[in-house]
C-alpha atoms as a PDB file:
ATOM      1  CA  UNK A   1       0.000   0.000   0.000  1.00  0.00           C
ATOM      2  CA  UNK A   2       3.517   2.199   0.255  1.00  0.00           C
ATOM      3  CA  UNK A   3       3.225   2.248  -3.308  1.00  0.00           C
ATOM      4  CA  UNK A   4      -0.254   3.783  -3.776  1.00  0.00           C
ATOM      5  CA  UNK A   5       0.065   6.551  -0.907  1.00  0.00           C
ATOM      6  CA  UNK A   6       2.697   8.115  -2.605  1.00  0.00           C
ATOM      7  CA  UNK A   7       0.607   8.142  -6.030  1.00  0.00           C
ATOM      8  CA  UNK A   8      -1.708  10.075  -4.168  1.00  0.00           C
ATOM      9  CA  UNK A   9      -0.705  13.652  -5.057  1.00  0.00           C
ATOM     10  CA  UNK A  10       0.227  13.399  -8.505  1.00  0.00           C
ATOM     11  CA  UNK A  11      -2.843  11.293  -9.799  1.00  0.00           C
ATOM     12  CA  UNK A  12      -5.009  13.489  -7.518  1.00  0.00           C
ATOM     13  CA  UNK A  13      -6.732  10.556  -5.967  1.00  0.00           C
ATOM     14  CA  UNK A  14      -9.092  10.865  -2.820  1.00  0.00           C
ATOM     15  CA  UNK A  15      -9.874   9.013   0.268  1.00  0.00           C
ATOM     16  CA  UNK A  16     -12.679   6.889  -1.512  1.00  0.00           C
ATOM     17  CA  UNK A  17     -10.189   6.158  -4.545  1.00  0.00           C
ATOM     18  CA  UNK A  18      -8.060   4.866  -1.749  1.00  0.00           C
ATOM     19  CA  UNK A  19     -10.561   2.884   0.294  1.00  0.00           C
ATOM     20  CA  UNK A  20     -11.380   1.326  -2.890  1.00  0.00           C
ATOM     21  CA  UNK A  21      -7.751   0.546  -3.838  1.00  0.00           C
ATOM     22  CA  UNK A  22      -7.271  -1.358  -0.236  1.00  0.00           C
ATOM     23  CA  UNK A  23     -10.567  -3.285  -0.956  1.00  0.00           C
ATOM     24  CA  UNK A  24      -9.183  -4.802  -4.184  1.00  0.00           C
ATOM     25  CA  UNK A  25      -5.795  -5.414  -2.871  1.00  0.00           C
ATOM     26  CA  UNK A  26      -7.403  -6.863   0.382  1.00  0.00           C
ATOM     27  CA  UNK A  27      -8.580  -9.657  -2.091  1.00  0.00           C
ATOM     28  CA  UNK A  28      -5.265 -10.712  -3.417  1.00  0.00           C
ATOM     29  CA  UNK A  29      -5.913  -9.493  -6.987  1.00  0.00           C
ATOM     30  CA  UNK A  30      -2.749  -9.460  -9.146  1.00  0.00           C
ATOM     31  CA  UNK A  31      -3.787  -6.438 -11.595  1.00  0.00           C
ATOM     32  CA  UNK A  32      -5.481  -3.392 -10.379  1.00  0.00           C
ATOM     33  CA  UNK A  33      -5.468  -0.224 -12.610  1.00  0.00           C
ATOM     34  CA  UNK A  34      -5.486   2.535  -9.906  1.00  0.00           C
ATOM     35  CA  UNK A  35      -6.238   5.507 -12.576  1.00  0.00           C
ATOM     36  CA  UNK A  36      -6.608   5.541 -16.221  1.00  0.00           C
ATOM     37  CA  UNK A  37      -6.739   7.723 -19.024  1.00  0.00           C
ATOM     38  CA  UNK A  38      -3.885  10.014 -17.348  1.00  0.00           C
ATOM     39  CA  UNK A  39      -2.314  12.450 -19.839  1.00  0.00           C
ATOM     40  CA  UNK A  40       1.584  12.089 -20.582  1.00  0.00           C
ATOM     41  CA  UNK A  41       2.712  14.706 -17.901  1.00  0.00           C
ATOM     42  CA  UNK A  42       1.189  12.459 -15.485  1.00  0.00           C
ATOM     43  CA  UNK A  43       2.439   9.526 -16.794  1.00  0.00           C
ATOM     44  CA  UNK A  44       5.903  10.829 -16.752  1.00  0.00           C
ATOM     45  CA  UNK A  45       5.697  11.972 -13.160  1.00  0.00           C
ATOM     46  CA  UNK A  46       4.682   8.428 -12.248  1.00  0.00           C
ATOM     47  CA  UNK A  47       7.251   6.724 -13.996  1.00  0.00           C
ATOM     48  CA  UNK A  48       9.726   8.806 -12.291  1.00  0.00           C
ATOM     49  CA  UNK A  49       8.793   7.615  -8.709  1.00  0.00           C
ATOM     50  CA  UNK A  50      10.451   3.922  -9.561  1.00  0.00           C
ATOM     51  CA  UNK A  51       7.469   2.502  -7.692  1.00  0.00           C
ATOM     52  CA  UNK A  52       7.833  -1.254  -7.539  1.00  0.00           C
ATOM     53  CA  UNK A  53       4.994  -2.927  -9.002  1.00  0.00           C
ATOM     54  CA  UNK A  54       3.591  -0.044 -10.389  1.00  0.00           C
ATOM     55  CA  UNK A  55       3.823   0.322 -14.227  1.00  0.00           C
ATOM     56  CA  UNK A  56       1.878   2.427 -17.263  1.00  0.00           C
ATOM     57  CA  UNK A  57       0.271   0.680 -19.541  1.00  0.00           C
ATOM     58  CA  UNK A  58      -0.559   2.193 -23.204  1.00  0.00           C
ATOM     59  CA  UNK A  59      -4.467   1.703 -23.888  1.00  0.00           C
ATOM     60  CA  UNK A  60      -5.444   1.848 -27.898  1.00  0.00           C
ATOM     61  CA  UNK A  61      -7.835   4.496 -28.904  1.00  0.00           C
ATOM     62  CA  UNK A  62     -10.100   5.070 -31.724  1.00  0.00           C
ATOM     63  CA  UNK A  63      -9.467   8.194 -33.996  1.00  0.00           C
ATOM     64  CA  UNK A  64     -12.312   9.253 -35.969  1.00  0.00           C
ATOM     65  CA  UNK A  65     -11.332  11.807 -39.002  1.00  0.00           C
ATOM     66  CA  UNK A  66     -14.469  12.973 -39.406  1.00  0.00           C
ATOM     67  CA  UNK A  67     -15.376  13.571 -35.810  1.00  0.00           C
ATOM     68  CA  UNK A  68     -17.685  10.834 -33.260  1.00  0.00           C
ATOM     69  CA  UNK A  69     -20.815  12.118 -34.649  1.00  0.00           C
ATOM     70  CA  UNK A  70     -20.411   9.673 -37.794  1.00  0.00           C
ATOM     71  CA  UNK A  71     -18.604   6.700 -35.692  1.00  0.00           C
ATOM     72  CA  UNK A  72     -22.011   4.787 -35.150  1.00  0.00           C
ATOM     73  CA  UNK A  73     -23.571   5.295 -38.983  1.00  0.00           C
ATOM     74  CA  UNK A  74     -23.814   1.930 -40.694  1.00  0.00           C
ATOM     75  CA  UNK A  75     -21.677   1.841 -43.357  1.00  0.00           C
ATOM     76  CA  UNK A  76     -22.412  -0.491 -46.878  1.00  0.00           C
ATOM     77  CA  UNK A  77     -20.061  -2.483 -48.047  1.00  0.00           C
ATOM     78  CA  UNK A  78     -20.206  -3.872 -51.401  1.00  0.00           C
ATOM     79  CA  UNK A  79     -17.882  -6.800 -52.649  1.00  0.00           C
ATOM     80  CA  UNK A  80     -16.831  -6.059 -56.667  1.00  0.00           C
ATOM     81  CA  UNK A  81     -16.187  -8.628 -58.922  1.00  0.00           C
END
């Protein structure tokens, strides 16, 4: 729980954050995201605590060109021969 309570200030995380962070960990899990969707300055200032057992992990995310308004249309697709 070291770990986590120094995390504290620089991912901004509260007391019910926390409480839920000891629950988790209280059940032996082996993978427990504590925050996601940080931006890179955050990211950076985690990586530079060398916490053991704590690591970033890169999550994929859609683009859309044209904007999201457009990202649920059904699109036709026609096979030409």
């Amino acid at each position: 729980m070291a770990p986590v309570k120094k995390l504290i200030p620089v991912l901004g995380l509260d007391q019910a954050a926390l409480s839920s962070i000891r629950t988790v960990l209280a059940r032996n899990k082996s993978y427990l995201y504590i925050k996601r969707k940080i931006d890179i300055e955050t990211a950076d200032r985690v990586k530079a605590l060398n916490l053991a057992g704590i690591a970033i992990e890169e999550e994929p995310q859609r683009f859309y060109p044209l904007g999201g308004s457009a990202a649920s249309c059904p699109r036709r697709s026609e096979r030409r021969q």
